[in-house]
Protein backbone atom coordinates (compact mmCIF):
# COMPACT_ATOMS: atom_id res chain seq x y z
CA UNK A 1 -38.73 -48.42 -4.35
CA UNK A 2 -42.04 -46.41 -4.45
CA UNK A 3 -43.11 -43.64 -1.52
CA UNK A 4 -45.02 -45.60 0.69
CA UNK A 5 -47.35 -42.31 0.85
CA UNK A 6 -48.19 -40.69 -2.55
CA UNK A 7 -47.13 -44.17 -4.27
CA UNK A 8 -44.90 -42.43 -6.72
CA UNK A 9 -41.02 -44.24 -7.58
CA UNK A 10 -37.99 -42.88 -5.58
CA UNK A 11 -36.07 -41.54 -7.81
CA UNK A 12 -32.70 -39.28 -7.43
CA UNK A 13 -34.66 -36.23 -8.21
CA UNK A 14 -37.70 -36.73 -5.44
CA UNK A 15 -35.13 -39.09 -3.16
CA UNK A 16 -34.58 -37.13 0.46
CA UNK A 17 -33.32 -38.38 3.53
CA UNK A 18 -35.92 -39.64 6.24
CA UNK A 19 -34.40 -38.80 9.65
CA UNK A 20 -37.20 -42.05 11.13
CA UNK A 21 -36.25 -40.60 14.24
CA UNK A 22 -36.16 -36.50 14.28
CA UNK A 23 -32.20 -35.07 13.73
CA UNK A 24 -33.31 -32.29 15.53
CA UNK A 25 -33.57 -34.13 18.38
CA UNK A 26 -30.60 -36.01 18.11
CA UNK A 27 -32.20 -38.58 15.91
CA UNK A 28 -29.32 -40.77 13.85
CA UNK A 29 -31.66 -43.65 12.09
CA UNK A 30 -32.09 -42.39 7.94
CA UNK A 31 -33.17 -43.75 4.80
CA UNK A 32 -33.94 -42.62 1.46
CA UNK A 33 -35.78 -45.55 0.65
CA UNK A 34 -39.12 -44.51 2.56
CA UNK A 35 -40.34 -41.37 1.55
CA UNK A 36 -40.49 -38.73 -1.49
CA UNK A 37 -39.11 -35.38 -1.00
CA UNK A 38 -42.36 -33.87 -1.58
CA UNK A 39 -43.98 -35.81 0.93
CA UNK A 40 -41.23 -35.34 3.42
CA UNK A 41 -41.75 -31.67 3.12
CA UNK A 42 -45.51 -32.03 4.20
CA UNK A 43 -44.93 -33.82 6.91
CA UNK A 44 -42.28 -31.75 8.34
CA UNK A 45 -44.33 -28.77 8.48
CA UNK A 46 -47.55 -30.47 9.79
CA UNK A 47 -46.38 -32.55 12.31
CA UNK A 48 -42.44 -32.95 12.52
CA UNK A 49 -41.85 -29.53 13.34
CA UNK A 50 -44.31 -29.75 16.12
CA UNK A 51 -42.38 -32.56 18.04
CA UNK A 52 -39.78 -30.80 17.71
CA UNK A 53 -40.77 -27.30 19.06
CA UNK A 54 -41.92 -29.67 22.29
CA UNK A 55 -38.86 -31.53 22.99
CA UNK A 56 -36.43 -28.46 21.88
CA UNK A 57 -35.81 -27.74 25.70
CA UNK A 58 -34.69 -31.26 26.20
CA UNK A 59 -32.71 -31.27 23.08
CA UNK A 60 -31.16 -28.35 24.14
CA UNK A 61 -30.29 -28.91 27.43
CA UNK A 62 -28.58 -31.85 26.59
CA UNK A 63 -26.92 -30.51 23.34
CA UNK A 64 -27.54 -32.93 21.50
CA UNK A 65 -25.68 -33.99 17.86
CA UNK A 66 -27.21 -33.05 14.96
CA UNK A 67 -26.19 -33.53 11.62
CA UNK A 68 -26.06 -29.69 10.75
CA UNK A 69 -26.02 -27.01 13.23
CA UNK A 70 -26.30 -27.11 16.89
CA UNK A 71 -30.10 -27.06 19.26
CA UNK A 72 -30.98 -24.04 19.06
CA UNK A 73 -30.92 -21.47 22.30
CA UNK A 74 -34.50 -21.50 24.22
CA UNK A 75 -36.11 -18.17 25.77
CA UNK A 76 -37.40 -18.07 29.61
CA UNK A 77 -37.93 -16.38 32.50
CA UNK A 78 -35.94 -15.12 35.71
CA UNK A 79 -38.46 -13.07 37.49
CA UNK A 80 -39.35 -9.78 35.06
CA UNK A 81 -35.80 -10.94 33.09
CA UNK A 82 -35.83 -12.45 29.68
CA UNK A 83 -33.61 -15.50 30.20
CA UNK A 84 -31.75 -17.64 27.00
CA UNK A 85 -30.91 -21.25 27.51
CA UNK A 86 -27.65 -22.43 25.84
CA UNK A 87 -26.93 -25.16 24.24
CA UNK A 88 -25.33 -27.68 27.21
CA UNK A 89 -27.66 -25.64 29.97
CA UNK A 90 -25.98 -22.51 30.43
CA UNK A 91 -28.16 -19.68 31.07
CA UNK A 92 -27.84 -16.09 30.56
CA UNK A 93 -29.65 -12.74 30.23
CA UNK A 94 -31.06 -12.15 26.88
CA UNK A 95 -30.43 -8.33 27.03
CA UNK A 96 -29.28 -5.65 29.51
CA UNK A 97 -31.25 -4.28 31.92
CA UNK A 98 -30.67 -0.96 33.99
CA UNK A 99 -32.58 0.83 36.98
CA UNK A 100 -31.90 4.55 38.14
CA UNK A 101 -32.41 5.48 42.25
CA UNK A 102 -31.04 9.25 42.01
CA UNK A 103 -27.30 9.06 40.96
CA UNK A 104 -26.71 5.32 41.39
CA UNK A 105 -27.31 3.49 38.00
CA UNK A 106 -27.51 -0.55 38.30
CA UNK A 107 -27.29 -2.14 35.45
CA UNK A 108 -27.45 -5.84 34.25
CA UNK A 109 -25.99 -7.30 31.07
CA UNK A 110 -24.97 -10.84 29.60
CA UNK A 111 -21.39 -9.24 29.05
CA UNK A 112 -18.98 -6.37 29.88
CA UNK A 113 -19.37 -4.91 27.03
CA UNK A 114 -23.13 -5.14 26.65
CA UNK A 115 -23.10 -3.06 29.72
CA UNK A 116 -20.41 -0.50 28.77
CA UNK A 117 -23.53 0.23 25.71
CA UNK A 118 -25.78 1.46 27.78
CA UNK A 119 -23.62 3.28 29.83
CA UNK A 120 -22.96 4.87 26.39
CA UNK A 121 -26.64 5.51 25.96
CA UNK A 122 -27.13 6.73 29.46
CA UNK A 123 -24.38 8.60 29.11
CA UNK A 124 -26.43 10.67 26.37
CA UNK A 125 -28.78 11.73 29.39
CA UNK A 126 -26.31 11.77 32.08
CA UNK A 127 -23.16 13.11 30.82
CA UNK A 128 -22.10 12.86 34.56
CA UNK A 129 -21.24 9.45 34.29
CA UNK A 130 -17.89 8.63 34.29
CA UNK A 131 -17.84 5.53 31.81
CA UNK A 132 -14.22 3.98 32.47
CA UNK A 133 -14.44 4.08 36.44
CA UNK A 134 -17.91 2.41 35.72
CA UNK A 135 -16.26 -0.44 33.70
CA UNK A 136 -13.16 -0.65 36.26
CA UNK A 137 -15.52 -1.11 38.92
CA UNK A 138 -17.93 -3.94 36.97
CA UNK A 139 -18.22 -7.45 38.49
CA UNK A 140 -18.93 -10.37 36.48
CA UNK A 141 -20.88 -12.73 38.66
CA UNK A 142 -22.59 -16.18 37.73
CA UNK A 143 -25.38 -17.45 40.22
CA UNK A 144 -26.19 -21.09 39.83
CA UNK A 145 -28.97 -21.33 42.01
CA UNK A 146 -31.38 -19.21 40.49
CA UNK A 147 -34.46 -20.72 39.04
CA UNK A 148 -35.55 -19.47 35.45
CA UNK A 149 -38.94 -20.60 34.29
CA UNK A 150 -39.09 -21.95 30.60
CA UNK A 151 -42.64 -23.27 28.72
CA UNK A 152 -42.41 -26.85 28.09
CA UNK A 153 -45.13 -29.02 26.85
CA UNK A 154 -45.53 -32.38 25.42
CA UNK A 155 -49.07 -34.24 23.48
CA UNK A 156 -51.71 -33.54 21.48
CA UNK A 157 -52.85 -35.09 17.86
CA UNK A 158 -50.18 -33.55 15.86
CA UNK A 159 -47.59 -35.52 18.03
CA UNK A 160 -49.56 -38.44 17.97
CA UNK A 161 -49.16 -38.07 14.39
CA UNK A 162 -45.92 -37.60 14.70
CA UNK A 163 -44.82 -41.11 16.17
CA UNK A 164 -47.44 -42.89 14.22
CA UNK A 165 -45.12 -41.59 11.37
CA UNK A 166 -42.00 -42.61 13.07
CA UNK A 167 -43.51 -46.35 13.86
CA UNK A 168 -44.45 -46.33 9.89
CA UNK A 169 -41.30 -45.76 8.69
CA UNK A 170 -39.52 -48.04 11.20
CA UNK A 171 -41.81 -50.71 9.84
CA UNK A 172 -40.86 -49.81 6.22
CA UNK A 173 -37.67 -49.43 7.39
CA UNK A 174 -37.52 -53.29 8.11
CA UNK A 175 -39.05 -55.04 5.18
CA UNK A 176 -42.54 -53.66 5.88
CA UNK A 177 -45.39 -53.87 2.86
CA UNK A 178 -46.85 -50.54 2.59
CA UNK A 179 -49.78 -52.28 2.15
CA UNK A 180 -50.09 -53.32 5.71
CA UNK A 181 -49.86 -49.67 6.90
CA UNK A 182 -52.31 -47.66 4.25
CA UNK A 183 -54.63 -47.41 7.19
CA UNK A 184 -52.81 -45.40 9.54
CA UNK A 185 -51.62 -42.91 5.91
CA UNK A 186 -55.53 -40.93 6.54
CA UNK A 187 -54.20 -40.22 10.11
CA UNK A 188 -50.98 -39.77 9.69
CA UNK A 189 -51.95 -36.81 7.00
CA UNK A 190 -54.33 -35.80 8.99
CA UNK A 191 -57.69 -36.65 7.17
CA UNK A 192 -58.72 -38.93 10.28
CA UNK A 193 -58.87 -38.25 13.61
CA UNK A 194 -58.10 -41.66 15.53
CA UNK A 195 -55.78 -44.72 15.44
CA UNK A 196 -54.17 -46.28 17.89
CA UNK A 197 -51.85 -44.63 19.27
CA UNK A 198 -51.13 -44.05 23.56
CA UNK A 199 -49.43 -43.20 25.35
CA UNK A 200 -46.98 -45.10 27.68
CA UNK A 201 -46.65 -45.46 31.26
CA UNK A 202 -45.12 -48.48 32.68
CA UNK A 203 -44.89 -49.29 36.65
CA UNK A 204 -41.18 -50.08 36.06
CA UNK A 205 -38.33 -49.54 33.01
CA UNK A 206 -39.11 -51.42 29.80
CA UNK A 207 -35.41 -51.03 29.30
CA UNK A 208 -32.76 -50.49 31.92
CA UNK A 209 -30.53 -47.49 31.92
CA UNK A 210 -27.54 -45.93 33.44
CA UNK A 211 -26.60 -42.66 34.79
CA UNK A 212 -25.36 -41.57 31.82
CA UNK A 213 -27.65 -43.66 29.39
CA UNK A 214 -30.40 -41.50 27.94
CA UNK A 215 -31.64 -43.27 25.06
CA UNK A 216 -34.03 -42.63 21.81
CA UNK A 217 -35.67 -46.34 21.33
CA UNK A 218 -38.06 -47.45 18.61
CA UNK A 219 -39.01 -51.30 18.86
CA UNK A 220 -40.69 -53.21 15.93
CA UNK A 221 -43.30 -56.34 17.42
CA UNK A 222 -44.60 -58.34 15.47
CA UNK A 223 -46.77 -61.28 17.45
CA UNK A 224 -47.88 -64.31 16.22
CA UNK A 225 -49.71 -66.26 18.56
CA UNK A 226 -51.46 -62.46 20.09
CA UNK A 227 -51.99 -61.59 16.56
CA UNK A 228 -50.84 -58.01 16.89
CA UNK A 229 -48.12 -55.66 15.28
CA UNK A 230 -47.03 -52.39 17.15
CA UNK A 231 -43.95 -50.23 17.33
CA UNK A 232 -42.81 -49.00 20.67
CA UNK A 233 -41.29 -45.49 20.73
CA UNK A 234 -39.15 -43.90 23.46
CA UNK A 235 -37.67 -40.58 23.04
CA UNK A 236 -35.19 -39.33 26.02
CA UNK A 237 -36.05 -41.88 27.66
CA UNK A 238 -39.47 -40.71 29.32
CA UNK A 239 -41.65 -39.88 26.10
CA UNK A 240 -43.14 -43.67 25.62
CA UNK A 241 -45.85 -44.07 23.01
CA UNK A 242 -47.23 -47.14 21.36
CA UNK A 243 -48.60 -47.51 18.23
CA UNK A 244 -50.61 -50.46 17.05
CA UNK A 245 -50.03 -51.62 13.37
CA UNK A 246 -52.01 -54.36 13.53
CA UNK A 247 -54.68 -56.35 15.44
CA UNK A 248 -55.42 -58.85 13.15
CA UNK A 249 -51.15 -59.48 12.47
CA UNK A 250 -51.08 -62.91 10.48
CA UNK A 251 -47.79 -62.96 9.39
CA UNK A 252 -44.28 -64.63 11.51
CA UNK A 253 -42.59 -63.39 15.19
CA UNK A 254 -40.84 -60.06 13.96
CA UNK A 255 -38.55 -58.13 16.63
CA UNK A 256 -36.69 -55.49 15.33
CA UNK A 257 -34.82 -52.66 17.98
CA UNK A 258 -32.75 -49.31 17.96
CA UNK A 259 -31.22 -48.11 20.99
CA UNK A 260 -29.17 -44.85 20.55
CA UNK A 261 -27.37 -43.44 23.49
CA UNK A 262 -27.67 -39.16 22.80
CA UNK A 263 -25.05 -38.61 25.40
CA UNK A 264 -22.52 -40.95 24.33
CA UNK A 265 -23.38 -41.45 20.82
CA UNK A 266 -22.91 -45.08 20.73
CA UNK A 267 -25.98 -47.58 19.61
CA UNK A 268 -26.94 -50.15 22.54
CA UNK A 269 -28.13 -53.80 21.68
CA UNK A 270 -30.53 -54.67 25.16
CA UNK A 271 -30.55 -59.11 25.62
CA UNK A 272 -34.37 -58.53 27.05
CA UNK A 273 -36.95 -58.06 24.51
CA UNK A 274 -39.89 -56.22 24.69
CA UNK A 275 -43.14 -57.89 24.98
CA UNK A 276 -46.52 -55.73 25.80
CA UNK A 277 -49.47 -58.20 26.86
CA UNK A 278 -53.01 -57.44 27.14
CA UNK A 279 -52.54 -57.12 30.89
CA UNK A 280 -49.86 -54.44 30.21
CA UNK A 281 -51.79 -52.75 27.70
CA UNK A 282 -55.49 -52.40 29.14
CA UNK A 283 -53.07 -50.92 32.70
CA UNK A 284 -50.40 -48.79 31.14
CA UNK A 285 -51.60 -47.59 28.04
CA UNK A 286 -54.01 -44.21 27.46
CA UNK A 287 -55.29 -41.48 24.55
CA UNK A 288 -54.54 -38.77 27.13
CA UNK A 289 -51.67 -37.40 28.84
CA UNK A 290 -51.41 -38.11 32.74
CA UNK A 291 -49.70 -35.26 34.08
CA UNK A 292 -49.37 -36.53 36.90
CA UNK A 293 -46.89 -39.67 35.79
CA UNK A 294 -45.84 -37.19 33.57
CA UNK A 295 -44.64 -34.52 35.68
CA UNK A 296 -42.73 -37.29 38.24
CA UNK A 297 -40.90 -38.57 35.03
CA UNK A 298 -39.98 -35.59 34.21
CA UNK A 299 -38.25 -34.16 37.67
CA UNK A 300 -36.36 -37.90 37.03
CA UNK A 301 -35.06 -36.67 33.72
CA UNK A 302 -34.01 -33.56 34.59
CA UNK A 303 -32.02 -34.17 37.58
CA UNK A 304 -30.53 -37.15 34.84
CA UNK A 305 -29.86 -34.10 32.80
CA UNK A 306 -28.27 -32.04 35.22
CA UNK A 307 -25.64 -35.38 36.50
CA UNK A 308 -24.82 -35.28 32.84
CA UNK A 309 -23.87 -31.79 31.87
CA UNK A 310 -22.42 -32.14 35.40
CA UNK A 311 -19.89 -35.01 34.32
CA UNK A 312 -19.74 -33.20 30.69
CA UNK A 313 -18.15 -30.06 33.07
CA UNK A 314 -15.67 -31.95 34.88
CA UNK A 315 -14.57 -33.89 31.71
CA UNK A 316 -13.87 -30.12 29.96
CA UNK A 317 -12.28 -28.98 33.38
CA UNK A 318 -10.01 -31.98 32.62
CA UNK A 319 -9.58 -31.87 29.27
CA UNK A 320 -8.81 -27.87 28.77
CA UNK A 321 -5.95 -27.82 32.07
CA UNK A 322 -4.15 -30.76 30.17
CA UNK A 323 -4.11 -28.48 27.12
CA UNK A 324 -2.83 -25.84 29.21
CA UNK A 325 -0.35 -27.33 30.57
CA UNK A 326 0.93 -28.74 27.05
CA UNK A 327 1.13 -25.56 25.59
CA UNK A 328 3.19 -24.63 28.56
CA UNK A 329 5.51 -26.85 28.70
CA UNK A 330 5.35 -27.83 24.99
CA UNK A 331 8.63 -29.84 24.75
CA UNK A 332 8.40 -32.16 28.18
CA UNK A 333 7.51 -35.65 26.77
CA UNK A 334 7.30 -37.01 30.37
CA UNK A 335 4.62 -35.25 33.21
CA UNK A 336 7.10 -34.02 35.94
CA UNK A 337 6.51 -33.46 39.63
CA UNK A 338 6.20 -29.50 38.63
CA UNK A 339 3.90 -30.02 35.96
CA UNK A 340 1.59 -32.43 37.87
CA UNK A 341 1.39 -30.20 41.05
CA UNK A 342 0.37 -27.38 38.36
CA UNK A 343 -2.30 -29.82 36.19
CA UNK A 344 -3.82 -31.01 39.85
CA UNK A 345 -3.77 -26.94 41.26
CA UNK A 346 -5.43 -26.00 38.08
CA UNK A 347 -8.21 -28.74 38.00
CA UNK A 348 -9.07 -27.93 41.65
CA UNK A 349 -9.27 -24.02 40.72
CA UNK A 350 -11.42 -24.47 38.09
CA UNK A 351 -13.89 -27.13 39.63
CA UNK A 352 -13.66 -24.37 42.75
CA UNK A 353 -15.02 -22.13 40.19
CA UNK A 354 -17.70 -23.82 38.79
CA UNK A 355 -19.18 -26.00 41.62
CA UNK A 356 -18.67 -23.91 44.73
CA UNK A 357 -22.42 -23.23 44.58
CA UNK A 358 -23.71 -26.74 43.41
């Protein structure tokens, strides 16, 4: 097996593992059969690492699984406030914050004891504060229907790039000659600046979802009688791309598909296949961005977004008042009426809790 870029042999010194579809963004497909590690590196600072800077906020929001490490938190905005993004969509301050009107001192922190600090350091100027009535008088309070602002943005040739690279080693992936793709290598690197690759936008689903079915998808065509190869990418369900292999294909019918659910984990098989005609093509297809479409899919995905760290909460709610109630009854092998008037007060507290301002 040779890298199907530089040429040289795979070896277990240059062998790495090709994540064909990012791990940062929740991407499961591998192989160490495409690429060296060398070239892998290159890549990963050119163009990988921009698609994933784009679709962090997505990947975050949803937590997705990675093989090391979790998505990592995302910085916005909450009027003048710095605001951080969890992992799963919670949102906090990124640092205290205090004003001063005479003798009253307000002051807004992520935690108790982020605020008991700078009462500490005001305390320096104003030794009149009295630091322990301050802290027995503190409220924690969580406001779910403020709006932070965070910087999202998706296109440009470096994530063009970036799925032309994914198609490529999806097509390698499968039995693909790396002969048939040494065309799209100068773009890929980027020595050229064009090759066919546009973006998506379909008047209805290619593929059919659920609620709680927000899918990467990478589909291998290739067509005899149209006598064209492509590979249709979908990342979170709303970033479509195509990218043409081929318009001169003259080998046999190839369909090859991956389906990976982020939310539940589980790999979907769809009975439909995908077929793109020229009608589809010359209507849905374009170099640039419409931000327009774009913006409308996006509301879609994040209220999909929301319904699933939604469900996620009421799962945990669940889950953690069962483990409650185990370790307080820890030798009852049988629910009693006690114990499920308890699990069913606790649930409701807790979803009173959370949701009361949904």
């Amino acid at each position: 097996m040779h890298c199907y870029v530089c040429e040289n042999e795979i070896t277990k010194e240059n062998e790495t593992e090709e994540h064909i579809i990012l791990n940062a963004i929740g991407g499961k497909l591998k192989s160490k059969k495409l690429i060296c590690v060398s070239c892998n590196s290159k890549f990963g600072s050119q163009i990988d690492d921009k698609l994933s800077n784009q679709l962090r906020p997505i990947a975050t929001m949803l937590n997705v699984k990675r093989d090391r490490g979790k998505p990592q938190n995302i910085k916005g905005k909450f009027g003048t406030r710095d605001i951080i993004m969890e992992p799963g969509g919670k949102m906090r301050l990124s640092r205290a914050y205090h004003e001063i009107d005479g003798n009253v001192f307000h002051i807004e922190a992520p935690s108790i004891s982020g605020a008991k600090k700078v009462l500490l350091g005001l305390k320096r100027n104003y030794p009149q504060i009295d630091i322990d009535k301050a802290m027995e008088e503190a409220e924690s309070k969580s406001d779910k229907k403020f709006k932070a602002t965070f910087d999202m943005n998706f296109g440009g040739i470096d994530i063009a790039r970036a799925y032309c690279k994914m198609a490529v080693n999806f097509f390698i992936h499968h039995g693909g000659s790396s002969k048939d793709i040494q065309h799209l290598l100068p773009f890929i690197e980027g020595k050229h600046e064009e090759a066919e690759v546009y973006y998506f936008y379909p008047k209805s689903e290619v593929f059919y979802k659920g609620k709680e079915e927000i899918l990467h998808s990478i589909v291998l065509r290739g067509d005899k009688l149209r006598k064209q190869s492509y590979v249709f990418i979908e990342l979170f369900n709303e970033f479509k791309m195509i990218v043409f292999l081929s318009r001169d294909y003259q080998g046999e019918d190839i369909y090859e598909s991956y389906h990976h659910n982020i939310v539940t984990n589980e790999f979907i098989d769809f009975e439909t296949q995908l077929v793109i005609t020229p009608k589809v093509l010359k209507k849905s297809c374009s170099k640039e961005l419409d931000e327009v479409k774009f913006l409308e899919r996006m509301k879609y995905l994040f209220q999909q977004i929301h319904n699933v760290n939604v469900d996620r909460k009421k799962d945990e709610i669940i889950h953690t008042s069962i483990e409650e109630l185990k370790q307080r009854f820890p030798h009852e092998e049988y629910y009693t009426a006690e114990m499920r008037n308890i699990l069913f007060g606790r649930v409701l507290e807790k979803y009173f809790e959370v949701f009361q301002n949904e």
